[in-house]
Protein backbone atom coordinates (compact mmCIF):
# COMPACT_ATOMS: atom_id res chain seq x y z
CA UNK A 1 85.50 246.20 -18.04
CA UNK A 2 87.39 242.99 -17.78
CA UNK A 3 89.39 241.56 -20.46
CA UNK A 4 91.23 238.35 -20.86
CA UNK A 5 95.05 238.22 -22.52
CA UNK A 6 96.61 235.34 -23.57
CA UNK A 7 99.79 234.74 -21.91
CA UNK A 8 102.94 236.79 -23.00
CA UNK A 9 103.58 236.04 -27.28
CA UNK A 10 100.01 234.60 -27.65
CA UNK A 11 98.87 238.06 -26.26
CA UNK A 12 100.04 240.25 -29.34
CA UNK A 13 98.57 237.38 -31.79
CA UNK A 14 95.14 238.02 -30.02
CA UNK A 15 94.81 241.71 -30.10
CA UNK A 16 96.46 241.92 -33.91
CA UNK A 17 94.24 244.52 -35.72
CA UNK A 18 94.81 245.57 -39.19
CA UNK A 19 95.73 248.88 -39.80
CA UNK A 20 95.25 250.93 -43.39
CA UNK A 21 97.94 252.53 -44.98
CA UNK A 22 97.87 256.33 -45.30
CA UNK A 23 97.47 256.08 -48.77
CA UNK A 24 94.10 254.18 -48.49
CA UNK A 25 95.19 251.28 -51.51
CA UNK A 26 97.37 248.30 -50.46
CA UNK A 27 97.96 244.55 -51.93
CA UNK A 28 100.08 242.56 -50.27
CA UNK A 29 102.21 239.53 -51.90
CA UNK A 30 104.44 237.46 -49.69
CA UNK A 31 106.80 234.86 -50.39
CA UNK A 32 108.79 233.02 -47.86
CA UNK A 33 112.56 231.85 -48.11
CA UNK A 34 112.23 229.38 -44.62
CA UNK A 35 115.45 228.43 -42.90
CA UNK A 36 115.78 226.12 -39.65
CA UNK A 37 114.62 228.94 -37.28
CA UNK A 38 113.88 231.76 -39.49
CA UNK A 39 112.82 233.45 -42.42
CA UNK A 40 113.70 235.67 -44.97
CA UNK A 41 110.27 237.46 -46.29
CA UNK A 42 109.87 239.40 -49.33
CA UNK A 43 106.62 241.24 -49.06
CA UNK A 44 105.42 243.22 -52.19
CA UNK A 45 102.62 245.91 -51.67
CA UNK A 46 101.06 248.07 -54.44
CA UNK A 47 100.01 251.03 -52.73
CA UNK A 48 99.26 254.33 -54.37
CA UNK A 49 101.31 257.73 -53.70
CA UNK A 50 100.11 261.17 -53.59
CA UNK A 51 102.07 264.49 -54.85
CA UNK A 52 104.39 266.13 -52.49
CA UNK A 53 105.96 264.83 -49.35
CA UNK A 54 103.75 262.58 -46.98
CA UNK A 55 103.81 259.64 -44.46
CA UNK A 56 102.22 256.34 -45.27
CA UNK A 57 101.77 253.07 -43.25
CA UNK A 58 102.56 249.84 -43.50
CA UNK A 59 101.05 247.56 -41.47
CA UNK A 60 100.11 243.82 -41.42
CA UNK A 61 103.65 242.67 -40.03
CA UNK A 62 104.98 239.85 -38.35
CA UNK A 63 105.40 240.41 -34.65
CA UNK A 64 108.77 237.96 -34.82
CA UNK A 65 109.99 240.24 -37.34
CA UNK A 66 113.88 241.13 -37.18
CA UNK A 67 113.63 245.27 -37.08
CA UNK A 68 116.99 245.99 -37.96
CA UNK A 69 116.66 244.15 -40.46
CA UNK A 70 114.49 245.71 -42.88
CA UNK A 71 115.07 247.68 -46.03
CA UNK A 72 112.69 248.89 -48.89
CA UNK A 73 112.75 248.57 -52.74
CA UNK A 74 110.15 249.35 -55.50
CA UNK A 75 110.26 247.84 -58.58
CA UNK A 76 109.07 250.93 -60.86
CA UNK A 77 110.28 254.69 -60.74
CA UNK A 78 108.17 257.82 -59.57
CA UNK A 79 108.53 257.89 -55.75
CA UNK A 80 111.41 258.31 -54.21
CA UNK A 81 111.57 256.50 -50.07
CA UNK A 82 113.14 259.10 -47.95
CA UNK A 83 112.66 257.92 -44.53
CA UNK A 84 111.64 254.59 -42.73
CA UNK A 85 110.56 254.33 -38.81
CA UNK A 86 109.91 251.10 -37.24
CA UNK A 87 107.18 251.54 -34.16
CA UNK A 88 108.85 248.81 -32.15
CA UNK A 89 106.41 249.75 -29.11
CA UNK A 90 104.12 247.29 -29.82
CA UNK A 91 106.43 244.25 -28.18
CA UNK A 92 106.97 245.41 -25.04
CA UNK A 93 104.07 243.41 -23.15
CA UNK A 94 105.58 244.46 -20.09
CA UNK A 95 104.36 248.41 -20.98
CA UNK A 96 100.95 246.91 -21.06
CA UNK A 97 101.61 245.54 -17.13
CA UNK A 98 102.94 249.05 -16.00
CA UNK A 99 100.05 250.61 -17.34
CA UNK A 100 97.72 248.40 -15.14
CA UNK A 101 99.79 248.46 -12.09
CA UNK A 102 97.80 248.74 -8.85
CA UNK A 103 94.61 246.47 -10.88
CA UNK A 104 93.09 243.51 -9.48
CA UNK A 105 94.79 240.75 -11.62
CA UNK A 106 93.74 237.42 -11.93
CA UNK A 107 96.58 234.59 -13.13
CA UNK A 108 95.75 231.16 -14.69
CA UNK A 109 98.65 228.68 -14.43
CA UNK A 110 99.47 225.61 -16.18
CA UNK A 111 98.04 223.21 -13.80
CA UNK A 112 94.84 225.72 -13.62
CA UNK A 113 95.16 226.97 -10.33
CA UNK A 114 94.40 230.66 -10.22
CA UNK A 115 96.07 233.49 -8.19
CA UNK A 116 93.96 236.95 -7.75
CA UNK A 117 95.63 240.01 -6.29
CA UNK A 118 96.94 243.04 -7.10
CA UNK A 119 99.01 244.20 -9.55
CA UNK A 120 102.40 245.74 -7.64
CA UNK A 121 105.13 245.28 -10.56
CA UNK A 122 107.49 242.52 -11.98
CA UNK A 123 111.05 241.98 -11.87
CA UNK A 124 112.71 240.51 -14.48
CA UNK A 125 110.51 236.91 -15.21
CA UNK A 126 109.08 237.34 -11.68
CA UNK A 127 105.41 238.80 -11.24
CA UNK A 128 104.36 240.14 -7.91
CA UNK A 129 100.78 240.78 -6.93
CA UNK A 130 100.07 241.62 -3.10
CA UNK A 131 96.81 240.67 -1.01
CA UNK A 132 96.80 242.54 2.51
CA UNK A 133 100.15 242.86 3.83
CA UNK A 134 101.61 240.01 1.53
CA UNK A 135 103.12 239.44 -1.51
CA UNK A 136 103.16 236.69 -3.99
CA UNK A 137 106.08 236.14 -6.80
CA UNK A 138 105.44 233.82 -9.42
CA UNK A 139 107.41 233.00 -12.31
CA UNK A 140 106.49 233.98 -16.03
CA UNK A 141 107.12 230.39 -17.12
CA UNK A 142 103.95 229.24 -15.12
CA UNK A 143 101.47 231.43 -16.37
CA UNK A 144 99.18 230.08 -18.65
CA UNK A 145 96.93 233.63 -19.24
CA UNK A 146 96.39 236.93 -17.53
CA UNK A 147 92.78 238.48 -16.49
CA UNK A 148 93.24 242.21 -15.46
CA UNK A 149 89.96 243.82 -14.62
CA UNK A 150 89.88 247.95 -15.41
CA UNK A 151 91.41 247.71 -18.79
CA UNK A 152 88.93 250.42 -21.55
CA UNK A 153 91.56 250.91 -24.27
CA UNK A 154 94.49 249.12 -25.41
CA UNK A 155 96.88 250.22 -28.21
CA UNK A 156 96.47 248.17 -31.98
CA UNK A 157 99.05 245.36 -31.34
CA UNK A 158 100.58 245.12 -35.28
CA UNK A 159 104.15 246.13 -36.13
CA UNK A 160 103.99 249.07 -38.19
CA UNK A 161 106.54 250.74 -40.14
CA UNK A 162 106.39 254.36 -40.92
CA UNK A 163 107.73 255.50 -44.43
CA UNK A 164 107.90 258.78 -45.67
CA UNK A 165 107.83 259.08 -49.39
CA UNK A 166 108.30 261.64 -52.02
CA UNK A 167 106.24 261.53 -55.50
CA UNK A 168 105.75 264.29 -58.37
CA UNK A 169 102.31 262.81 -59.31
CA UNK A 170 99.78 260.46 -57.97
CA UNK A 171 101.42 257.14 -58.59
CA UNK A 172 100.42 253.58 -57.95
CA UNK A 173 103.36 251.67 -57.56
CA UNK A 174 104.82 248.59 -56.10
CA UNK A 175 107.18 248.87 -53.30
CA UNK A 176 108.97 245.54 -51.76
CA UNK A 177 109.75 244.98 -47.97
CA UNK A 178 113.25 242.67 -47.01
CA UNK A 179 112.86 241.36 -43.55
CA UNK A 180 113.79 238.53 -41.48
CA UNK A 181 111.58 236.74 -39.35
CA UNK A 182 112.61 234.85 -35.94
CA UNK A 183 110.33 231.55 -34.80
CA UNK A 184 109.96 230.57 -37.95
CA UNK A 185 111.77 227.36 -39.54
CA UNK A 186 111.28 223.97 -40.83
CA UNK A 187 113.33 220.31 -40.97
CA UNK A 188 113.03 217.00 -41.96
CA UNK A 189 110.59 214.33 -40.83
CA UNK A 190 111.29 210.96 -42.11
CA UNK A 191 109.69 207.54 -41.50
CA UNK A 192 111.29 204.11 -42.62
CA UNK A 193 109.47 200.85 -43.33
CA UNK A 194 112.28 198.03 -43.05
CA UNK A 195 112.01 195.09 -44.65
CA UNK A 196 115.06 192.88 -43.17
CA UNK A 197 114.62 190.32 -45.10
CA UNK A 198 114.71 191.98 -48.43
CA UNK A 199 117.57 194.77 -46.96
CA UNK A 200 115.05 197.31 -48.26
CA UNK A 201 113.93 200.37 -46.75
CA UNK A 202 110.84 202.28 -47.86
CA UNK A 203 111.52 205.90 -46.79
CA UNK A 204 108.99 208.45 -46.64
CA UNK A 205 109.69 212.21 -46.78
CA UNK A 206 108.17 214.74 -45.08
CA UNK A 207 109.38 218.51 -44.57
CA UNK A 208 107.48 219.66 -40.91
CA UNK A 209 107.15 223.68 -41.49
CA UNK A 210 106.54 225.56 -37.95
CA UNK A 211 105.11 228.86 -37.88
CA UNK A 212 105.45 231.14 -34.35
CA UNK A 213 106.27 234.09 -36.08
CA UNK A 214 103.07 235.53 -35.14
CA UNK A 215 101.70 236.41 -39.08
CA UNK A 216 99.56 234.05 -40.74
CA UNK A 217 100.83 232.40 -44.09
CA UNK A 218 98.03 233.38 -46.23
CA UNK A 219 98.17 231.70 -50.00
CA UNK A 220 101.72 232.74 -50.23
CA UNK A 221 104.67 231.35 -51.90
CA UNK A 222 107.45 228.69 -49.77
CA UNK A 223 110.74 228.07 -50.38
CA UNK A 224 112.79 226.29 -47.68
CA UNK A 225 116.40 226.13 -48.06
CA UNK A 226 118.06 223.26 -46.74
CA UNK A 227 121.39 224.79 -45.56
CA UNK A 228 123.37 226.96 -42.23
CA UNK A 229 123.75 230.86 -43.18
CA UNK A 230 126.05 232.16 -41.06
CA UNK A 231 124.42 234.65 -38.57
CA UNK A 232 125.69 237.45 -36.69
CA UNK A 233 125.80 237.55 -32.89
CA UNK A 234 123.27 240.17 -31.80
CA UNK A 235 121.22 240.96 -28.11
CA UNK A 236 118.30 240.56 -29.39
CA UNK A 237 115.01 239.99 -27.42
CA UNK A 238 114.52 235.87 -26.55
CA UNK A 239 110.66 234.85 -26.94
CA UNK A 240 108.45 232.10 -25.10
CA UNK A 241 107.54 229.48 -27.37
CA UNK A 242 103.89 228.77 -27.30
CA UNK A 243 102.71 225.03 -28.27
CA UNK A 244 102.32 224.78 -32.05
CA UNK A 245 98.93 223.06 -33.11
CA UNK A 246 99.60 220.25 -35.49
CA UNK A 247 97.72 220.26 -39.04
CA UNK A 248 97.41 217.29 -40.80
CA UNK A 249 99.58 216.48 -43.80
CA UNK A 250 98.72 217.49 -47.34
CA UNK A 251 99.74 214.43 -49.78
CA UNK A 252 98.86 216.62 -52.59
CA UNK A 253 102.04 219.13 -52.13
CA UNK A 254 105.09 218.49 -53.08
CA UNK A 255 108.26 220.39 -53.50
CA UNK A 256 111.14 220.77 -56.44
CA UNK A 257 114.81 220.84 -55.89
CA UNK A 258 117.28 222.67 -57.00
CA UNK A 259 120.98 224.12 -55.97
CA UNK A 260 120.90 227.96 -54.82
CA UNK A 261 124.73 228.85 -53.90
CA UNK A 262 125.89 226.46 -51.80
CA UNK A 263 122.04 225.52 -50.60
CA UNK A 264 119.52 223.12 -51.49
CA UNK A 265 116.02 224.79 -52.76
CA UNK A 266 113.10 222.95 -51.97
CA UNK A 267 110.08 225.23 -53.96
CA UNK A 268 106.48 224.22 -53.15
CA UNK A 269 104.56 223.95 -55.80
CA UNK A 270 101.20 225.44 -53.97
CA UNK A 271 100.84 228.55 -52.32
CA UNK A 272 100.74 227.47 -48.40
CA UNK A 273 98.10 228.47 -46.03
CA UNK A 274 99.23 228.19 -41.87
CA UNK A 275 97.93 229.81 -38.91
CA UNK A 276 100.48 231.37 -36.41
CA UNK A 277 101.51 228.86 -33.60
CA UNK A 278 100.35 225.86 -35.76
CA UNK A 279 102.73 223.17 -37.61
CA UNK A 280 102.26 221.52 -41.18
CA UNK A 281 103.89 218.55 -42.71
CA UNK A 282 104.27 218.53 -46.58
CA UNK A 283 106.03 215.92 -48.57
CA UNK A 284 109.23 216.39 -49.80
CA UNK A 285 109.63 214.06 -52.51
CA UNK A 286 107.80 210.46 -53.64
CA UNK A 287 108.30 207.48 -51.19
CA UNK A 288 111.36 205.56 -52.41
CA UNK A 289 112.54 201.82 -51.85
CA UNK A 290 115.91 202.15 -50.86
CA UNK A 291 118.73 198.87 -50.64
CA UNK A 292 119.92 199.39 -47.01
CA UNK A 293 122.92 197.39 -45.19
CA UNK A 294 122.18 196.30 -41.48
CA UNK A 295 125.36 196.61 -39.35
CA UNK A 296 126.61 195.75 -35.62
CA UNK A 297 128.87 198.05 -34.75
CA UNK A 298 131.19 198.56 -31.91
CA UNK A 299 132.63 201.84 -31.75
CA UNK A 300 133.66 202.84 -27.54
CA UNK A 301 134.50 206.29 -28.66
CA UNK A 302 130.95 206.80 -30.55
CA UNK A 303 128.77 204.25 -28.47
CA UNK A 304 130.47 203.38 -25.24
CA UNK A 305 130.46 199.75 -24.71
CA UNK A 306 127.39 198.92 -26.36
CA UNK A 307 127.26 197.09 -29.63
CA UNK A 308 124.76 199.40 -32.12
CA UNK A 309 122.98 198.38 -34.92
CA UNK A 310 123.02 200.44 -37.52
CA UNK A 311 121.46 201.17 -41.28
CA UNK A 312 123.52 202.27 -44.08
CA UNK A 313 122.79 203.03 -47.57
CA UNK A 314 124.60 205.73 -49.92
CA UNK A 315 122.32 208.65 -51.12
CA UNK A 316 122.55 208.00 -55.13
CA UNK A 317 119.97 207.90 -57.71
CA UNK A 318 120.35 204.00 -57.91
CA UNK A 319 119.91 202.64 -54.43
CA UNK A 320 119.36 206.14 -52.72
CA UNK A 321 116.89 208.37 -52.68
CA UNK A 322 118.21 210.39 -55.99
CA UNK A 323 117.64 213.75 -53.45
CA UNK A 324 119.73 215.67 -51.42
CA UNK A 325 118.61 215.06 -47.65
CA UNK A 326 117.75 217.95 -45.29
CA UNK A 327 118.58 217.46 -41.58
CA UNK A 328 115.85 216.21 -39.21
CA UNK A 329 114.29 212.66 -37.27
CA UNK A 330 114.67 209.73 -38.82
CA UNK A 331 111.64 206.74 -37.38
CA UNK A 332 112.75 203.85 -38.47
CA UNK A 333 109.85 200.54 -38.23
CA UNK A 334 110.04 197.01 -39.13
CA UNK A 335 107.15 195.81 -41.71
CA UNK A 336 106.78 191.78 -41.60
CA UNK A 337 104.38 189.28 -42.06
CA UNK A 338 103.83 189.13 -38.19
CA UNK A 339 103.16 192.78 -38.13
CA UNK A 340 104.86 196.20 -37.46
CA UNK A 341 107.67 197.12 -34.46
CA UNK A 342 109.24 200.61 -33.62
CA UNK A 343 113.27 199.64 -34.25
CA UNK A 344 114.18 202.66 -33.17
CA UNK A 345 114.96 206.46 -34.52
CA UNK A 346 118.02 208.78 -35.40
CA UNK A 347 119.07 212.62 -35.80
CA UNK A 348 119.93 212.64 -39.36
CA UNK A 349 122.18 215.47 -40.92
CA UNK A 350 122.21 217.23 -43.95
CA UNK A 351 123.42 214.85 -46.32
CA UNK A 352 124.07 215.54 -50.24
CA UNK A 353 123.73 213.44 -53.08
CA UNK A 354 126.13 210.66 -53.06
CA UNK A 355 126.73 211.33 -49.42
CA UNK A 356 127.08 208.19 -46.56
CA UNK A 357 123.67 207.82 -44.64
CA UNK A 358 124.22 206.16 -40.96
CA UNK A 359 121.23 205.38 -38.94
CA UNK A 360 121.36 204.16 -35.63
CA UNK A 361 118.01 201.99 -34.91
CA UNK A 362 119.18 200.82 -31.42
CA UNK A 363 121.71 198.83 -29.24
CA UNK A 364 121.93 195.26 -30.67
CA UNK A 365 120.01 192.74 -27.57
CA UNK A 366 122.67 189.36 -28.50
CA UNK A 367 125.76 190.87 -29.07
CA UNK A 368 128.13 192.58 -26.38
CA UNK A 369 131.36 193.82 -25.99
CA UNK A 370 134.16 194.89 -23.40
CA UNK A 371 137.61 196.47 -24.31
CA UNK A 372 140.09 196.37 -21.94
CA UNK A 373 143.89 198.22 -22.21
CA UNK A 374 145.91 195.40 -21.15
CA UNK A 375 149.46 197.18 -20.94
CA UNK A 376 150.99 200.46 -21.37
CA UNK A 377 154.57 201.29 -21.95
CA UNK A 378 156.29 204.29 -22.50
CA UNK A 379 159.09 204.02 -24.70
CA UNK A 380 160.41 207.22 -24.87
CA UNK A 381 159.03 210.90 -24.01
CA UNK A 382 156.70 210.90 -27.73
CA UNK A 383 156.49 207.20 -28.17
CA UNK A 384 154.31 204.91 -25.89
CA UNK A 385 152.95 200.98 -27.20
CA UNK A 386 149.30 200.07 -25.99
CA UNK A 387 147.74 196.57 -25.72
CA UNK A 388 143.63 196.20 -25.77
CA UNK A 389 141.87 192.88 -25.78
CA UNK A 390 138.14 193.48 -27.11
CA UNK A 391 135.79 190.41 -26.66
CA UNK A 392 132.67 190.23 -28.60
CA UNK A 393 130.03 187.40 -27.34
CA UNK A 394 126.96 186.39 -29.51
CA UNK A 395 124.17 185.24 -27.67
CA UNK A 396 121.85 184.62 -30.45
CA UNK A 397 120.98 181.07 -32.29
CA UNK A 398 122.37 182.86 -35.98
CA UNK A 399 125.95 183.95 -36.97
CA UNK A 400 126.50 188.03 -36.69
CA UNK A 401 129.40 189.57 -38.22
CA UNK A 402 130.06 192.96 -36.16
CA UNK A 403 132.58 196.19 -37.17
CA UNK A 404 135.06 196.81 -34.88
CA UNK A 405 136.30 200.32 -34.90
CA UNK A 406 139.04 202.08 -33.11
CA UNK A 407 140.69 205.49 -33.35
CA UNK A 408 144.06 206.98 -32.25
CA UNK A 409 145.32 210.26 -32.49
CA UNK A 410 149.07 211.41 -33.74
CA UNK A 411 151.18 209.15 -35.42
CA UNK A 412 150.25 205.37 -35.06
CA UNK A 413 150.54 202.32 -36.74
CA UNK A 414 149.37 198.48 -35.85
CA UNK A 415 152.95 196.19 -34.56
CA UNK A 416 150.94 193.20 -34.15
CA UNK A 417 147.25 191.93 -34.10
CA UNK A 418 145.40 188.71 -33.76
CA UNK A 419 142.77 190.00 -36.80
CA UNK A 420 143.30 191.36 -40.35
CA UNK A 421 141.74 195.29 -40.00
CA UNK A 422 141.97 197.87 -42.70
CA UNK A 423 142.59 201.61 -42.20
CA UNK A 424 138.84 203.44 -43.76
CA UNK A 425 140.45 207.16 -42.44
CA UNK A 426 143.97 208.38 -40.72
CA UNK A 427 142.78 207.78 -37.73
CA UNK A 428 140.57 204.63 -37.51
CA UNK A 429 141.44 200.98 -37.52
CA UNK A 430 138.50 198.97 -38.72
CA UNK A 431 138.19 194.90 -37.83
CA UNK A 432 135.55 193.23 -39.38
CA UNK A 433 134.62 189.93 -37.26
CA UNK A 434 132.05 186.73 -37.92
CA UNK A 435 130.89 185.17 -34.64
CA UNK A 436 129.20 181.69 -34.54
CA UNK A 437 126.26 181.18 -33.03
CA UNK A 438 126.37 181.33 -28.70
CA UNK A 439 129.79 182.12 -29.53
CA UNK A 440 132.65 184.81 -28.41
CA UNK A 441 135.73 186.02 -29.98
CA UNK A 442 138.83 187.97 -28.80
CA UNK A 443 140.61 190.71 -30.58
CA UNK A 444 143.86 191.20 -29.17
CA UNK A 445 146.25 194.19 -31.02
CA UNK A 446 149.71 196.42 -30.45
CA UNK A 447 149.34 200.02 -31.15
CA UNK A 448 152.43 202.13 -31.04
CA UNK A 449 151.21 205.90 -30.55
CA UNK A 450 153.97 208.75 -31.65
């Protein structure tokens, strides 16, 4: 008998079989609370208990799932949980590999070349196979899927957790599982239609859900929080990440907002379906025409010696979007009457209402810049004056006004200066310059440093 496994994770989403509980009745209701790598799962069963003292099974579990992290409720009286056992057993892939050693084993890797031989054993990411007298080592990473010939019986592959329950009567009740859930998370996709002309933006929303946890969301409730939990360090096991499929977008969801603690709630208003190792993008709120500033900014300690330019808008409900923002990729286009152009895109972070937006769309073609310390002089041990000369040269046919920004650290104040600047932060000097067309200008300033 010969039987193919998909490589490593994909493996245990194959072989997944279902197993009943003990008790013979069980509903399962699942809502997800969907961080930006995990989840938090509340899974509600109704399951009916027996008199006396007996073991039932739960089964039907996400392979990511966090063990040590579950705990079990009910939400009516009657049966009393004495004891929960997580069988665990069905991760280790590498039990599957020691039970076939000595097997002919044939493995596809990424390019498609194929390697036959035996099975002799694996060390750590390494798996060895000897023909003859040889052996071969090849690297876990490069294995696309296994074939192992021999193979008549192989274990159900579905986390199971074993409770042991206590009940006076025959009772159907509801019982709730509390579990995290590892490769599991979501973040912000946004795309911007620019209108430079107009200084308007039209910014579409999209929240990209990704699902590796190795369960299938099936017509359950979402909530993704928008938000960093602080998680405890642990050694827990590190898992490949298989490519997600991508499904299309559904225009028809959306999602309501709302403050949770110190997080943002974004509820979907549809029960989601989507497969294990598959991605979905659902709006997050209506398209909105934002009023956007275009900038040229020149910032050494942010951007080096390039001059960026930038988009800036503050996130209110007039010229904003009205919604807090969750972090993700920002795709920024230009929309004109000669067509559509790619500007450029950004990381943007979590940003709340009224918050500062920055977006840097790319590194300005007709403007550079050089700075260049011109003196130093120590005055005494703490005190020491600088002198920079910063020359900005347009090369375009139009006038561009650029931001000049520079920071210092410690005490410091400004002597003298050959442009008015004004102080946005303790540490930053700002200069705000107009240069004429195929024109350059020169900054020169004093900073004394304590």
């Amino acid at each position: 008998m010969k039987i193919k496994l998909i490589a490593f994770l994909a493996l245990t989403s194959l072989l997944t079989v279902s197993v009943t509980s003990a008790a013979g009745f069980q509903n399962s209701e699942r809502e997800y609370v969907i961080y930006n790598s995990f989840a938090y799962v509340i899974d509600s069963r109704e399951m009916q208990f027996e008199p006396g003292t007996h073991s039932y099974l739960i089964s039907n579990l996400p392979m990511q799932i966090q063990t040590e992290t579950i705990f079990v409720d009910r939400t009516s009286g009657g049966v009393e949980i004495l004891q929960q056992q997580f069988d665990s057993r069905v991760f280790n892939f590498n039990e599957i590999l020691n039970d076939y050693r000595g097997s002919i084993i044939r493995l596809t890797l990424m390019d498609n070349q194929s390697i036959t031989g035996t099975y002799y054993g694996f060390n750590g990411n390494e798996i060895i196979l000897r023909n003859g007298g040889s052996f071969t080592s090849i690297n876990r990473n490069r294995i696309q899927d296994y074939t192992i010939e021999g193979i008549t019986n192989i274990a159900p592959f579905s986390p199971r957790l074993h409770l042991t329950v206590a009940s006076s009567n025959t009772v159907r009740d509801i019982i709730r599982l509390h579990y995290l859930v590892n490769n599991i998370g979501w973040s912000g996709e946004y795309v911007g239609m620019y209108n430079p002309t107009r200084g308007e933006l039209l910014l579409k929303s999209r929240a990209r859900i990704r699902n590796n946890s190795g369960s299938r969301i099936e017509n359950d409730k979402v909530i993704l929080i928008a938000g960093e939990p602080h998680r405890a360090a642990t050694g827990g096991i590190e898992y490949a990440q298989p490519r997600l499929s991508m499904k299309a977008a559904e225009q028809s969801m959306a999602f309501q907002v709302e403050n949770v603690h110190i997080f943002h709630k974004f509820s979907l208003d549809q029960e989601l379906n989507l497969e294990n190792r598959s991605e979905r993008q659902v709006r997050l709120f209506p398209d909105r025409l934002i009023s956007v500033d275009q900038k040229f900014i020149f910032d050494v300690n942010r951007f080096g010696d390039k001059v960026m330019n930038v988009l800036m808008f503050t996130n209110d409900r007039n010229s904003g979007t009205g919604e807090p923002l969750p972090s993700g990729t920002v795709r920024i286009f230009e929309s004109g009457d000669s067509g559509s152009i790619f500007l450029g895109e950004d990381n943007l972070q979590d940003t709340p209402l009224n918050g500062l937006v920055t977006i840097r769309i790319g590194v300005a073609f007709d403007i550079t810049g050089t700075r260049t310390q011109k003196q130093f002089r120590r005055i005494t041990d703490r005190i020491r004056e600088e002198v920079y000369q910063i020359e900005l040269e347009n090369g375009s046919n139009e006038e561009k006004e650029v931001v000049v920004n520079e920071h210092f650290y410690g005490e410091w104040r400004i002597i003298t200066s050959s442009e008015d600047y004004t102080m946005p932060d303790s540490r930053t000097a700002e200069f705000i310059v107009t240069i004429p067309p195929e024109s350059k200008i020169t900054i020169n300033y004093t900073v004394r440093i304590n």
